[in-house]
Protein backbone atom coordinates (compact mmCIF):
# COMPACT_ATOMS: atom_id res chain seq x y z
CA UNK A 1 122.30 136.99 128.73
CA UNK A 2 122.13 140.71 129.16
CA UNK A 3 119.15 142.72 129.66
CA UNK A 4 119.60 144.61 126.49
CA UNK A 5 120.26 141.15 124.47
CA UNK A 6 117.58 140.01 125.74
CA UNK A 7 114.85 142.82 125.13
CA UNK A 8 116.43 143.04 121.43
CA UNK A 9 115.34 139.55 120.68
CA UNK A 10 111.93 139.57 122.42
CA UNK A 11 111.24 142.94 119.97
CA UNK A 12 112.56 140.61 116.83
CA UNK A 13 110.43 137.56 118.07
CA UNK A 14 107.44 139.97 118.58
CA UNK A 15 107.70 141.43 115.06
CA UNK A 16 107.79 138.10 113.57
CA UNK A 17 104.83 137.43 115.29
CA UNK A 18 103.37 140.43 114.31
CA UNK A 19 104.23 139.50 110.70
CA UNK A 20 103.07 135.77 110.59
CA UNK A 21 99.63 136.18 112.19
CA UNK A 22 97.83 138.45 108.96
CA UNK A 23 100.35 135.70 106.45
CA UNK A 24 98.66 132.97 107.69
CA UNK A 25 95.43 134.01 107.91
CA UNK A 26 95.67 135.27 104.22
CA UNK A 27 96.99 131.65 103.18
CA UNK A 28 93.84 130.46 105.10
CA UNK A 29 90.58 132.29 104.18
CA UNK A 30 86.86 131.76 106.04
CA UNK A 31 85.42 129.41 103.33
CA UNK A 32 82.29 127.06 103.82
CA UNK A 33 81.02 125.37 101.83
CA UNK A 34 77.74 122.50 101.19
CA UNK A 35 78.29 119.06 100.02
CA UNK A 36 75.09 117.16 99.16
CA UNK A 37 75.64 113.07 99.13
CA UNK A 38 74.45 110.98 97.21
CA UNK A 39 73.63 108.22 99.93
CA UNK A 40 71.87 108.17 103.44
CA UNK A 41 73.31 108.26 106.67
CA UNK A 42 72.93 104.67 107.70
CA UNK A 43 75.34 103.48 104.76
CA UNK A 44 77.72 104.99 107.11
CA UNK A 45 81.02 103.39 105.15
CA UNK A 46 79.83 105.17 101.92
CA UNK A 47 78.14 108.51 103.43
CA UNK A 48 80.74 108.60 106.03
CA UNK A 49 83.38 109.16 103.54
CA UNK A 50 82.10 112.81 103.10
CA UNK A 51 82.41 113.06 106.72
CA UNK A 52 85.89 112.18 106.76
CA UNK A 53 86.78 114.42 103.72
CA UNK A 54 85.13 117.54 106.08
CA UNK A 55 86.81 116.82 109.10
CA UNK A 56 89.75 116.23 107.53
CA UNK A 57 89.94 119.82 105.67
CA UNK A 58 88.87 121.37 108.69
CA UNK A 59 91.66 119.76 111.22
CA UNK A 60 94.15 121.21 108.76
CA UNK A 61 93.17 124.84 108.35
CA UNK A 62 92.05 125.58 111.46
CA UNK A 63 88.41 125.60 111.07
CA UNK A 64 88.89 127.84 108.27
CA UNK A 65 87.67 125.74 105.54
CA UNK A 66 84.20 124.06 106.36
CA UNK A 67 82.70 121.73 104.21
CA UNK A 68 79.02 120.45 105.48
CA UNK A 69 77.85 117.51 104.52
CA UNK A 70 74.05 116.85 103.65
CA UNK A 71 72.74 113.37 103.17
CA UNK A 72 70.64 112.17 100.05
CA UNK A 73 67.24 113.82 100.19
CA UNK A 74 68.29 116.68 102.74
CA UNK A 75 69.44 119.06 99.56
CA UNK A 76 68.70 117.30 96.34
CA UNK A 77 67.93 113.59 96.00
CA UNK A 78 70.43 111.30 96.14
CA UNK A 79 70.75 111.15 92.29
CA UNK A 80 70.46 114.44 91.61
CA UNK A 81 73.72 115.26 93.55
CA UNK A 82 76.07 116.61 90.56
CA UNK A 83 73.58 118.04 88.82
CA UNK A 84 73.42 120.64 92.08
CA UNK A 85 77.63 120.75 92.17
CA UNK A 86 77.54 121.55 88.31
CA UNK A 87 74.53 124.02 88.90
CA UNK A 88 76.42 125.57 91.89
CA UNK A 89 73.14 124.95 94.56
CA UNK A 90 75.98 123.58 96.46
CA UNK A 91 79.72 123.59 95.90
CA UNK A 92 80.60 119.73 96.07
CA UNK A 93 79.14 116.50 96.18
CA UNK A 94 80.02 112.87 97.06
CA UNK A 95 78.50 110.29 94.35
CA UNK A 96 78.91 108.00 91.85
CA UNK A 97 79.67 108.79 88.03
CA UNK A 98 77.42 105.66 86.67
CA UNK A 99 74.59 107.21 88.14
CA UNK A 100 74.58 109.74 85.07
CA UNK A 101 75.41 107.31 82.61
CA UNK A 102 72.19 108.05 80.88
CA UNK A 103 73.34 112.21 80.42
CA UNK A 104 76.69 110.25 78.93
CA UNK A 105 78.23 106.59 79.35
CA UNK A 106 81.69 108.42 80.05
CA UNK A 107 79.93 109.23 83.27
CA UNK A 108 80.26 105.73 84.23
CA UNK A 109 83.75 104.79 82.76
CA UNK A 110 85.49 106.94 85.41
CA UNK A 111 83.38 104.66 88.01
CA UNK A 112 83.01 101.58 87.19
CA UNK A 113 82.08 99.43 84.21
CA UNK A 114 81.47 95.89 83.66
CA UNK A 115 84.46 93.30 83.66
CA UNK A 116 86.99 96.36 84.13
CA UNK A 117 89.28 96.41 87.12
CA UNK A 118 89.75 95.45 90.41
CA UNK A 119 89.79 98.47 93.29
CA UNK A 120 93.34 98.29 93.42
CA UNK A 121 94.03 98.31 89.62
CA UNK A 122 91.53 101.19 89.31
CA UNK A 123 93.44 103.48 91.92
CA UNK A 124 96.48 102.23 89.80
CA UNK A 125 95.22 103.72 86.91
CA UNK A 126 93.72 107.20 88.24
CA UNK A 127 96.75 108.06 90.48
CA UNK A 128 99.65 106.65 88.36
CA UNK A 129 98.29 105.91 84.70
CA UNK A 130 96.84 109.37 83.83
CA UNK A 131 93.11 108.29 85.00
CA UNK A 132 92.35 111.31 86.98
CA UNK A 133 93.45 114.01 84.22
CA UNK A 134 91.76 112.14 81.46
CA UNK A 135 88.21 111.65 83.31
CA UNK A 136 88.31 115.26 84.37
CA UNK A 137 88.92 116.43 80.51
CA UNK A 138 85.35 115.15 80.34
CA UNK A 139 83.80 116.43 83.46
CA UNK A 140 85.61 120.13 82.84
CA UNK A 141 82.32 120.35 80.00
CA UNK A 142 80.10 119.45 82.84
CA UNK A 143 81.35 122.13 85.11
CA UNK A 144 82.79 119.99 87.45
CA UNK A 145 86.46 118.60 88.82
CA UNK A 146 86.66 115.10 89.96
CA UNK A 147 88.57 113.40 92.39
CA UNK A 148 88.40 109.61 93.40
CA UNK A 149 86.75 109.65 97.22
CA UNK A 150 86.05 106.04 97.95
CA UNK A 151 86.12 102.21 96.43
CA UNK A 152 83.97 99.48 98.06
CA UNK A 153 86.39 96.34 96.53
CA UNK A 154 84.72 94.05 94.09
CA UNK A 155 81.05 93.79 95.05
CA UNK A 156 77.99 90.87 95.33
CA UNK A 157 76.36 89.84 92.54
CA UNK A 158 72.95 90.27 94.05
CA UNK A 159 70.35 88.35 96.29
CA UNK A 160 67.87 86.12 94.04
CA UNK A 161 65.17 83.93 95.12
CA UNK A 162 65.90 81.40 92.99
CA UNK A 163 69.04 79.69 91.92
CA UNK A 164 70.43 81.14 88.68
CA UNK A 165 72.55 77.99 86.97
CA UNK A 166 72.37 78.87 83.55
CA UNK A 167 72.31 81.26 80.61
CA UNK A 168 68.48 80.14 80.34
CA UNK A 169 67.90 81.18 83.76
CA UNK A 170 68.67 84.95 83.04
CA UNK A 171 65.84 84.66 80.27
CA UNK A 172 62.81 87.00 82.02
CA UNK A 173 64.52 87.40 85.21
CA UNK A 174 63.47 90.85 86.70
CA UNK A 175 66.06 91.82 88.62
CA UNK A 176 66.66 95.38 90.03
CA UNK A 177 70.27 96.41 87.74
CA UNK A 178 71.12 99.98 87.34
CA UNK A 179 72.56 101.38 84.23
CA UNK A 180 75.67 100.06 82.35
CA UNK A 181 75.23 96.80 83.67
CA UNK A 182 71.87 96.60 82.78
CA UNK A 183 72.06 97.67 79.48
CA UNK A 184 74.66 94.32 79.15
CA UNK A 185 72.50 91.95 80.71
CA UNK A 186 69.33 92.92 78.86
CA UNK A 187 71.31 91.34 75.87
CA UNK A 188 70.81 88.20 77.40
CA UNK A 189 67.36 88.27 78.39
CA UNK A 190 67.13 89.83 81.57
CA UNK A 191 64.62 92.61 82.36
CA UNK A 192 66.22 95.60 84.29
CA UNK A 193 64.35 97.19 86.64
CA UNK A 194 65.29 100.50 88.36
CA UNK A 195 63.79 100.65 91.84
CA UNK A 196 65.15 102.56 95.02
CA UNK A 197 67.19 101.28 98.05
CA UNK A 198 64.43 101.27 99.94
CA UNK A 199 61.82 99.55 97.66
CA UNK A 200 63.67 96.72 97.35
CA UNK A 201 63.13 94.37 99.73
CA UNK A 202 59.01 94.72 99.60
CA UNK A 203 59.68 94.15 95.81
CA UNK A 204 61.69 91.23 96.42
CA UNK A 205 59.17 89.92 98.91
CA UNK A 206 56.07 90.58 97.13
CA UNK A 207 57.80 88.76 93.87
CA UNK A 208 57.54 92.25 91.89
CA UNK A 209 61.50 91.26 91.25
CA UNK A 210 63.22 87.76 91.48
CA UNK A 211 66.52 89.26 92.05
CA UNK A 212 68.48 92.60 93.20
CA UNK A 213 72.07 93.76 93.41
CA UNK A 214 73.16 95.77 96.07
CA UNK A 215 76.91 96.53 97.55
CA UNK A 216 78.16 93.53 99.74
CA UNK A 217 77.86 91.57 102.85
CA UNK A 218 78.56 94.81 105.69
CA UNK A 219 75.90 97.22 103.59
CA UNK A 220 73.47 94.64 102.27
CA UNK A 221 72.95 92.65 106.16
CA UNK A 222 71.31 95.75 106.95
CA UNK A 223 68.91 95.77 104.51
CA UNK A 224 68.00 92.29 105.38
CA UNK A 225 67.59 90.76 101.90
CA UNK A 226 68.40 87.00 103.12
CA UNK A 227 64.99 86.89 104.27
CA UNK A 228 62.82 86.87 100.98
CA UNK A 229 66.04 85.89 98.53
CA UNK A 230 68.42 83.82 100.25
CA UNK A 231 70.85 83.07 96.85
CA UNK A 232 73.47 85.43 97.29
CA UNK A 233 75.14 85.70 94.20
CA UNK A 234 79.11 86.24 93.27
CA UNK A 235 81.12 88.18 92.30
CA UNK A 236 79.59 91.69 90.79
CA UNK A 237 81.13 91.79 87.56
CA UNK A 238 80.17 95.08 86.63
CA UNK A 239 81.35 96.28 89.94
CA UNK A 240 85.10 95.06 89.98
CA UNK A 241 86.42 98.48 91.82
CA UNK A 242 83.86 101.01 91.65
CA UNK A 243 85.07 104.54 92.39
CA UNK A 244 82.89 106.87 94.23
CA UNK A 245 84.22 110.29 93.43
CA UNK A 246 83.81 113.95 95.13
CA UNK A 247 82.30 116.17 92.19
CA UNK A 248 83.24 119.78 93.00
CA UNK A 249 81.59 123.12 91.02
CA UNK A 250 84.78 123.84 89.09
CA UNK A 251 84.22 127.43 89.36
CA UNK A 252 84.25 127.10 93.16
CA UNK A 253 87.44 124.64 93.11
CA UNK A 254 89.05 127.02 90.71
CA UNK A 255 88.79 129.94 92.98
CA UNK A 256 90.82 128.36 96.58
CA UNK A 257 93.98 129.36 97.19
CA UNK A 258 96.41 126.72 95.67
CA UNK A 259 97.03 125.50 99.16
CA UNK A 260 93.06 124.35 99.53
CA UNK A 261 93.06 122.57 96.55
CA UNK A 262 96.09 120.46 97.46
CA UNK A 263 94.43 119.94 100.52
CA UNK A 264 91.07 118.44 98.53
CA UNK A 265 93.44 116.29 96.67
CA UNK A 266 95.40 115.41 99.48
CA UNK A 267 92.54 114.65 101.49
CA UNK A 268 90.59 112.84 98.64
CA UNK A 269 93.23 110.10 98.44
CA UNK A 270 92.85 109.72 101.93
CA UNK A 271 89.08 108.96 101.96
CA UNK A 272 90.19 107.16 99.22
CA UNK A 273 91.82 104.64 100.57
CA UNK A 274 89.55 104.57 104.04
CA UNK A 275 86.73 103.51 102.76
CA UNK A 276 88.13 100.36 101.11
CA UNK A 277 89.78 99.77 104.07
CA UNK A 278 86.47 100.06 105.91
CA UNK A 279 84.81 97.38 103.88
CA UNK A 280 87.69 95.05 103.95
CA UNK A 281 87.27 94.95 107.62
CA UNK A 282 83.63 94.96 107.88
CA UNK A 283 82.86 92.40 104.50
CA UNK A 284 84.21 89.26 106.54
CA UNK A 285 82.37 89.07 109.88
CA UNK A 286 79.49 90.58 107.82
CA UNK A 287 78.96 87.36 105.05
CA UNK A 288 79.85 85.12 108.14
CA UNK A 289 76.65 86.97 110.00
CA UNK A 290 74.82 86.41 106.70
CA UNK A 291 75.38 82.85 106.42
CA UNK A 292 75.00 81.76 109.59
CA UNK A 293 71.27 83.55 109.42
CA UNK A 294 70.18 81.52 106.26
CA UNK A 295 72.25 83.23 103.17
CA UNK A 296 73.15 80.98 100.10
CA UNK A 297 76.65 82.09 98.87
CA UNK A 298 76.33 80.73 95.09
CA UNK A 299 79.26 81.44 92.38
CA UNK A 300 78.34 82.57 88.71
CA UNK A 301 79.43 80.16 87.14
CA UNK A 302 81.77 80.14 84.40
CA UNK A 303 79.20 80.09 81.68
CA UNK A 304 77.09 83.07 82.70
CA UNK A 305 80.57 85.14 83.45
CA UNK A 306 81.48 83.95 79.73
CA UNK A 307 78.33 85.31 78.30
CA UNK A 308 78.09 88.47 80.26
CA UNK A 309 81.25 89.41 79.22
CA UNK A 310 80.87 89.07 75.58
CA UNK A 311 77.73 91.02 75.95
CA UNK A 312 79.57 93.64 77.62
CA UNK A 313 82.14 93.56 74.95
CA UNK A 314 79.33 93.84 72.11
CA UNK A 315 78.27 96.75 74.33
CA UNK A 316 81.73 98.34 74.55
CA UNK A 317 82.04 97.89 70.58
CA UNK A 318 78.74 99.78 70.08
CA UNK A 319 79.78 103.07 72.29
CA UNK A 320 83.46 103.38 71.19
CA UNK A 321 81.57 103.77 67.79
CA UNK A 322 79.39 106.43 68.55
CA UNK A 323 80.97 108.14 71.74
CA UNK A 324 84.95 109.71 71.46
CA UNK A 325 85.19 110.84 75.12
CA UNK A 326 84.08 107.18 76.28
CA UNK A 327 86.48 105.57 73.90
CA UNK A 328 89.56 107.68 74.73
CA UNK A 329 88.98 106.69 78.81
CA UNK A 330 88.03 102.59 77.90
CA UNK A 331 90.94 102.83 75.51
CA UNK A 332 93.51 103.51 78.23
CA UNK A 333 91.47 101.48 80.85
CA UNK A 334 92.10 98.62 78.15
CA UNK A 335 95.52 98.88 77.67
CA UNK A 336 96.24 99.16 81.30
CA UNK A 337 93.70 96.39 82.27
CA UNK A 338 95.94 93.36 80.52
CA UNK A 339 99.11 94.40 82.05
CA UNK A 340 97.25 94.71 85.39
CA UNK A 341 95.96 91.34 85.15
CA UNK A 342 99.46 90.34 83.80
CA UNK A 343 100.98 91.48 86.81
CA UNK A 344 98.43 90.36 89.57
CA UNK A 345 98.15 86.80 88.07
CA UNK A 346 101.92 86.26 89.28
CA UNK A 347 102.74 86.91 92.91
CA UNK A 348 99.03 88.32 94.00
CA UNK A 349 97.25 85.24 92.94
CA UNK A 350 99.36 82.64 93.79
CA UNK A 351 100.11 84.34 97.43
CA UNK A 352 96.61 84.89 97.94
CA UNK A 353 95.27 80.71 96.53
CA UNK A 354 98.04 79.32 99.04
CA UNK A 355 96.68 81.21 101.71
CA UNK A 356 92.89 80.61 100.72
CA UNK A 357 93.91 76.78 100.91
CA UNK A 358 94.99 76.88 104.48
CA UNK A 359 92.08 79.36 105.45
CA UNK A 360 89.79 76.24 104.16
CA UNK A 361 91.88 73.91 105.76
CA UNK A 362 91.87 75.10 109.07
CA UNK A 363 95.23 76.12 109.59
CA UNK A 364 95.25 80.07 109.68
């Protein structure tokens, strides 16, 4: 190559270089911004899924877009959280809609709700059956935009310190039940009682409570609930695949560049899908840990599960009466829900018995 080739091309390559630098940084602006969680930083599957939503957004811009993540309490309290995104004290937050089911029970239908679907049939629905659009129609009157930012899997029916065998056996049980689901067993005698995470042990100790539902096996070993209620109760009905969602000001996700809010979404369904993967790894040595230290795994059996879910029918009837943006959302988590369970009742189950059977017989 000749000199003046050469010095041609290194002026070109320095232009374009010239050129790029102020293009890029105009595609990605300084921006910081505060998310308050809803949970504390030893639930470190659940909290940490803010985490991973911050350090993902700041990997890919550079450092430019900062998103700092404050625990429950550190802010706002934990259930306070998007009441401060809608409010704009801080631009996002990491929670759960059925927390605000008493503002609104559409709050809790993008979330979870009793006897609707499993984690997977739930992400179904959001990314692929119009889920995502039609639970943010409701949260644009809120002030806020929505996106899916977590699923524990099907959770525990709770910790109890006595058996529960019957219908009969719900009749005056205490037991510490937050909203929806509490609402559907107080239909069948059960008194709810709302009490914090970190009341409930005493309460289950000093007999202020006979029962309490948690999460599962990784979150609720910490808390060490085997000790004063060793029946461990399954499954969590009105927990099948509960979404926790990041709740962002919608004025403040309305003003990124296009390329920042792709990178939300993008990074959303990520955390998404890590968190469930989290538990799914963690549940099984955790419930083996349980057991071995004195835990009681007991199923519902089929006539409570029968009665709880025509309660939470009767329940259902009674808001899609009164309510239009809950019944447009359980509508189309309805009509998806039987062909999911269609579907899944085919390969799924049958793959997954066989497999159970040689798990119990030794030979996996």
């Amino acid at each position: 190559m000749d000199r003046r080739s050469f010095l041609t091309k290194a002026a070109v390559g320095t232009a374009a270089v010239g050129l790029a630098a102020p293009a890029l940084a105009q595609a990605a602006p300084k921006v910081t911004w505060r998310l308050t969680s809803s949970f504390p930083k030893s639930l470190d599957t659940i909290y940490g899924g803010a985490e991973v939503l911050s350090k993902m957004v700041s990997e890919a811009t550079d450092g430019n877009f900062q998103i700092q993540v404050f625990a429950a309490g550190e802010i706002v309290p934990g259930l306070q959280a998007a009441d401060a995104a809608a409010n704009a004290t801080v631009e996002a937050c990491h929670t759960v809609g059925y927390y605000y089911w008493g503002k609104d029970p559409t709050w809790a239908v993008g979330a979870a709700v009793p006897f609707a679907l499993s984690a997977r049939g739930m992400n179904a629905w959001q990314y692929h059956g119009g889920g995502i659009d039609l639970y943010n129609e409701f949260m644009a009157k809120q002030g806020l935009v929505a996106l899916p930012g977590g699923n524990t899997g099907v959770q525990m029916g709770g910790w109890f310190r006595k058996e529960i065998n019957t219908v009969e056996d719900l009749k005056g049980l205490k037991m510490r039940i937050g909203g929806f689901a509490g609402k559907v067993v107080e239909k069948l005698g059960v008194v709810p009682q709302q009490i914090a995470g970190g009341d409930i042990y005493p309460s289950l100790e000093k007999g202020t409570i006979d029962g309490s539902e948690w999460v599962g096996p990784y979150d609720d070993e910490k808390l060490g609930f085997y000790k004063v209620a060793p029946y461990y109760y399954y499954p969590g009905w009105w927990e099948g695949g509960p979404t926790v969602h990041f709740m962002f000001n919608k004025a403040a996700y309305d003003g990124l560049p296009a390329a920042y809010q792709s990178l939300l979404r993008t990074a959303a369904q990520a955390t998404d899908a890590d968190m469930l993967q989290k538990y799914d790894y963690k549940n099984p040595f955790a419930l083996k840990s349980l057991v071995a230290n004195g835990a009681q795994l007991r199923p519902f059996s089929p006539e409570i599960l029968e009665a709880c879910f025509n309660a939470a029918n009767e329940v259902y009837a009674e808001m899609e009466a009164n309510n239009a943006d809950f019944k447009k959302i359980w509508e189309s988590i309805k009509a998806f829900r039987a062909e999911n369970y269609l579907w899944t009742q085919v390969a799924e189950y049958n793959y997954d018995t066989f497999m159970m059977i040689q798990q119990r017989n030794g030979k996996l």
